[in-house]
C-alpha atoms as a PDB file:
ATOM      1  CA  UNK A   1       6.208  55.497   7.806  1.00  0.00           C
ATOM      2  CA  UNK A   2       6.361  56.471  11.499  1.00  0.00           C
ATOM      3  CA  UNK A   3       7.745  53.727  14.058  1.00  0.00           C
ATOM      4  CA  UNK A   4       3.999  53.834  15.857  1.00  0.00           C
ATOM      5  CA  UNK A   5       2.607  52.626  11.872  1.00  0.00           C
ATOM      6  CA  UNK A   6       5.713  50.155  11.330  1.00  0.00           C
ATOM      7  CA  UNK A   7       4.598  48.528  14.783  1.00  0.00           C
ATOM      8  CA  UNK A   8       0.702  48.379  13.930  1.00  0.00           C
ATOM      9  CA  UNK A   9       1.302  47.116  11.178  1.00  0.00           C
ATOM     10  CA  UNK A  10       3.274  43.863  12.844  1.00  0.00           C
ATOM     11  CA  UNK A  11       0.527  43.682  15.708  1.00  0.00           C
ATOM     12  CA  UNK A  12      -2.386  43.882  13.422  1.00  0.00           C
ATOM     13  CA  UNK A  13      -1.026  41.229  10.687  1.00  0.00           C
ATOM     14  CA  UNK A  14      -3.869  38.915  11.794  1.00  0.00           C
ATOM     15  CA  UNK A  15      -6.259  41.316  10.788  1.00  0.00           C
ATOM     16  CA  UNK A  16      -5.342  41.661   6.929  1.00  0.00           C
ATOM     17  CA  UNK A  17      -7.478  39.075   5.751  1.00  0.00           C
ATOM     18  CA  UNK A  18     -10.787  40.596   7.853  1.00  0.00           C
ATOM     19  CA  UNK A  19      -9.838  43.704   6.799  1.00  0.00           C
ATOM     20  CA  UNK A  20      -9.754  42.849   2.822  1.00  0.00           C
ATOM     21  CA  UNK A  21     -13.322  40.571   3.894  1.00  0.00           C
ATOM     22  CA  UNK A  22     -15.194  43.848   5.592  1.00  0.00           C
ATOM     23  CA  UNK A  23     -13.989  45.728   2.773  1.00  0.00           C
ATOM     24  CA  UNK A  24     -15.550  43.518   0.122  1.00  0.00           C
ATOM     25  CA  UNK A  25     -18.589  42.816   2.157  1.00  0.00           C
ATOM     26  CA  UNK A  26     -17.782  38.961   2.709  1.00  0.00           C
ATOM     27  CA  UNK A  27     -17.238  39.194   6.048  1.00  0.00           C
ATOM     28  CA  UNK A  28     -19.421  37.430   8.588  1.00  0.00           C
ATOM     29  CA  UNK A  29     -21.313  38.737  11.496  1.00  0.00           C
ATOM     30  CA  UNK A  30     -19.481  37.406  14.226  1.00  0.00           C
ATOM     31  CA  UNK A  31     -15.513  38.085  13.522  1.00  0.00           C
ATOM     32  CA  UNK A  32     -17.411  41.439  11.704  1.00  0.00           C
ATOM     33  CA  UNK A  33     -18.878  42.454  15.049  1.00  0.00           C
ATOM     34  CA  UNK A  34     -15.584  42.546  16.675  1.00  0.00           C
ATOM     35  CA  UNK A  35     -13.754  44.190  14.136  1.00  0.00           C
ATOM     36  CA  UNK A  36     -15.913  46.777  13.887  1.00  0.00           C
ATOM     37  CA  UNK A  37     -15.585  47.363  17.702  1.00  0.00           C
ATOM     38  CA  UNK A  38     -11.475  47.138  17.258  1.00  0.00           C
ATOM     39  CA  UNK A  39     -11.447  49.550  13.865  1.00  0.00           C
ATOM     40  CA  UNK A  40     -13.199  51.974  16.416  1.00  0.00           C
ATOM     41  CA  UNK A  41     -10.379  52.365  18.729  1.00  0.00           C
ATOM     42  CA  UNK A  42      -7.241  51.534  16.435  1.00  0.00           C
ATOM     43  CA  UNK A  43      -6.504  54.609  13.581  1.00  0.00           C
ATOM     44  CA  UNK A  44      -4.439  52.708  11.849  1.00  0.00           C
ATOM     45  CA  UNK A  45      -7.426  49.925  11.331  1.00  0.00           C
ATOM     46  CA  UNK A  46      -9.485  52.609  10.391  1.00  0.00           C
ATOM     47  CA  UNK A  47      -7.190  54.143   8.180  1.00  0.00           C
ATOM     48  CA  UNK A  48      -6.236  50.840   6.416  1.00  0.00           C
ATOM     49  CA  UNK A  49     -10.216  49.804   5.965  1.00  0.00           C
ATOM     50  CA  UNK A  50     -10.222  53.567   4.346  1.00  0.00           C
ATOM     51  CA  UNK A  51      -7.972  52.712   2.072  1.00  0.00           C
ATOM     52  CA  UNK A  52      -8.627  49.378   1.198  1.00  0.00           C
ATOM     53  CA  UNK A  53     -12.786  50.432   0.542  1.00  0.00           C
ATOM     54  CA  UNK A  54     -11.527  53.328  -2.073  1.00  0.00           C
ATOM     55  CA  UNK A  55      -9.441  50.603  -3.678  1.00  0.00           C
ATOM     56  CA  UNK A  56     -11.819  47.470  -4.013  1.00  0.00           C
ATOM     57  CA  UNK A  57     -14.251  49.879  -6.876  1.00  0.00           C
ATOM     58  CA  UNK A  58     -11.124  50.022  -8.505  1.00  0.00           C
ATOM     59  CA  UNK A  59      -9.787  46.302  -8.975  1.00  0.00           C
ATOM     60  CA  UNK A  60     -13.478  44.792  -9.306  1.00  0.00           C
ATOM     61  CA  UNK A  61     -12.932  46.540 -12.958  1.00  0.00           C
ATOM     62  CA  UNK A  62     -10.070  44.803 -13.555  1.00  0.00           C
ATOM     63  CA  UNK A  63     -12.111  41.206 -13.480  1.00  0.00           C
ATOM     64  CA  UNK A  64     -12.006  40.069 -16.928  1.00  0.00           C
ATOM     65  CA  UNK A  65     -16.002  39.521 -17.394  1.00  0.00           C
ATOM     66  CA  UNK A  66     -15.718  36.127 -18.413  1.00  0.00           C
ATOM     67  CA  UNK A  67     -19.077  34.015 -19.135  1.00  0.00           C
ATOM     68  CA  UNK A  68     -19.293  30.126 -17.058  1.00  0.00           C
ATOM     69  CA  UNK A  69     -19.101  27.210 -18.761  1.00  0.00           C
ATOM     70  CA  UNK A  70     -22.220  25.800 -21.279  1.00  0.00           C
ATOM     71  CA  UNK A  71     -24.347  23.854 -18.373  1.00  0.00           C
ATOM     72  CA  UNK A  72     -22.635  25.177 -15.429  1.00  0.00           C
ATOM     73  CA  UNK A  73     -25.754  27.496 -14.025  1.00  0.00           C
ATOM     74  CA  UNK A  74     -27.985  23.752 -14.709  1.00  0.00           C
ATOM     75  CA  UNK A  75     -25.319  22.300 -12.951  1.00  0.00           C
ATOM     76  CA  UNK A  76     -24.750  24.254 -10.104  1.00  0.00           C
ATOM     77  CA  UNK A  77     -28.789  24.438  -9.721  1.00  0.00           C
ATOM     78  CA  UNK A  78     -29.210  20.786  -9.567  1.00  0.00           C
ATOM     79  CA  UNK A  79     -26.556  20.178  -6.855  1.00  0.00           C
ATOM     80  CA  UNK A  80     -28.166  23.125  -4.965  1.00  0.00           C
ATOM     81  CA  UNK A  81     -31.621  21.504  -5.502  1.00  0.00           C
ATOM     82  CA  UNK A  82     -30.017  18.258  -4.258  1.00  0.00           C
ATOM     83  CA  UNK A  83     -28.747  19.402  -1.128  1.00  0.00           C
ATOM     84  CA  UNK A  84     -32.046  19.983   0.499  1.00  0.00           C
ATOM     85  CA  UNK A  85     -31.348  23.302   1.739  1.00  0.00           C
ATOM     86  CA  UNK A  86     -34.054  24.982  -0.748  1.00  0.00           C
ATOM     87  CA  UNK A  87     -37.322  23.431  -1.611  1.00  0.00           C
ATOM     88  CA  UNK A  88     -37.369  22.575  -5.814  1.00  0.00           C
ATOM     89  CA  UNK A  89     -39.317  24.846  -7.761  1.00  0.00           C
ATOM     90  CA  UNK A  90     -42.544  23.413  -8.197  1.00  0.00           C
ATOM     91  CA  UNK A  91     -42.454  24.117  -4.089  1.00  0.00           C
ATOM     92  CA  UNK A  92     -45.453  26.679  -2.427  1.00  0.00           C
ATOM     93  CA  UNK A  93     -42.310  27.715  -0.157  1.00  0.00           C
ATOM     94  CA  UNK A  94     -40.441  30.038  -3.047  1.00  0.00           C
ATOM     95  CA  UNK A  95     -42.035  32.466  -4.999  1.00  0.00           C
ATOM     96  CA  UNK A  96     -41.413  32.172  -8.662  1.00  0.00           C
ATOM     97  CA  UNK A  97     -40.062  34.912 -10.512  1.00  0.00           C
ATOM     98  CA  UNK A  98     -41.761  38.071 -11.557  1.00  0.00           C
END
């Protein structure tokens, strides 16, 4: 590892966690936006987005496929349904399923 690498590596620390985000897909527009203008002028970012995308295929196979909890789709449907944020199904506003 060159001394330029060991140094980017210090400076962009911060990054990491954006870095593993974008390369998942969970990252959010805003913080996205700017990385996205940083990764274009920093190789290293670039390079360590590279390597972290050809990776993430990789472990997601390694995820045991495990199935939830008896109740626990129900569950999490009610308390969605409960919050308000989405009408209930009997609503005109959501289109039932095909």
């Amino acid at each position: 590892m060159t001394r330029s690498r060991k140094t980017s590596l210090v400076v962009h620390e911060h990054l990491k966690t954006e870095l593993i985000e974008l390369a998942i897909g969970g990252l959010r527009r805003p913080p996205r936006d700017a990385l996205w203008r940083h990764i274009a002028s920093c190789a290293d970012c670039a390079a360590d987005l590279d390597r972290l995308e050809r990776l993430v295929p990789s472990l997601l196979l390694t995820v045991p496929d495990i199935e939830p909890p008896v109740g626990f789709e129900e569950r999490l449907l009610e308390r969605v349904r409960a919050s308000g944020l989405v009408p209930n199904r009997g609503s005109s506003a959501v289109a039932e399923p095909r």
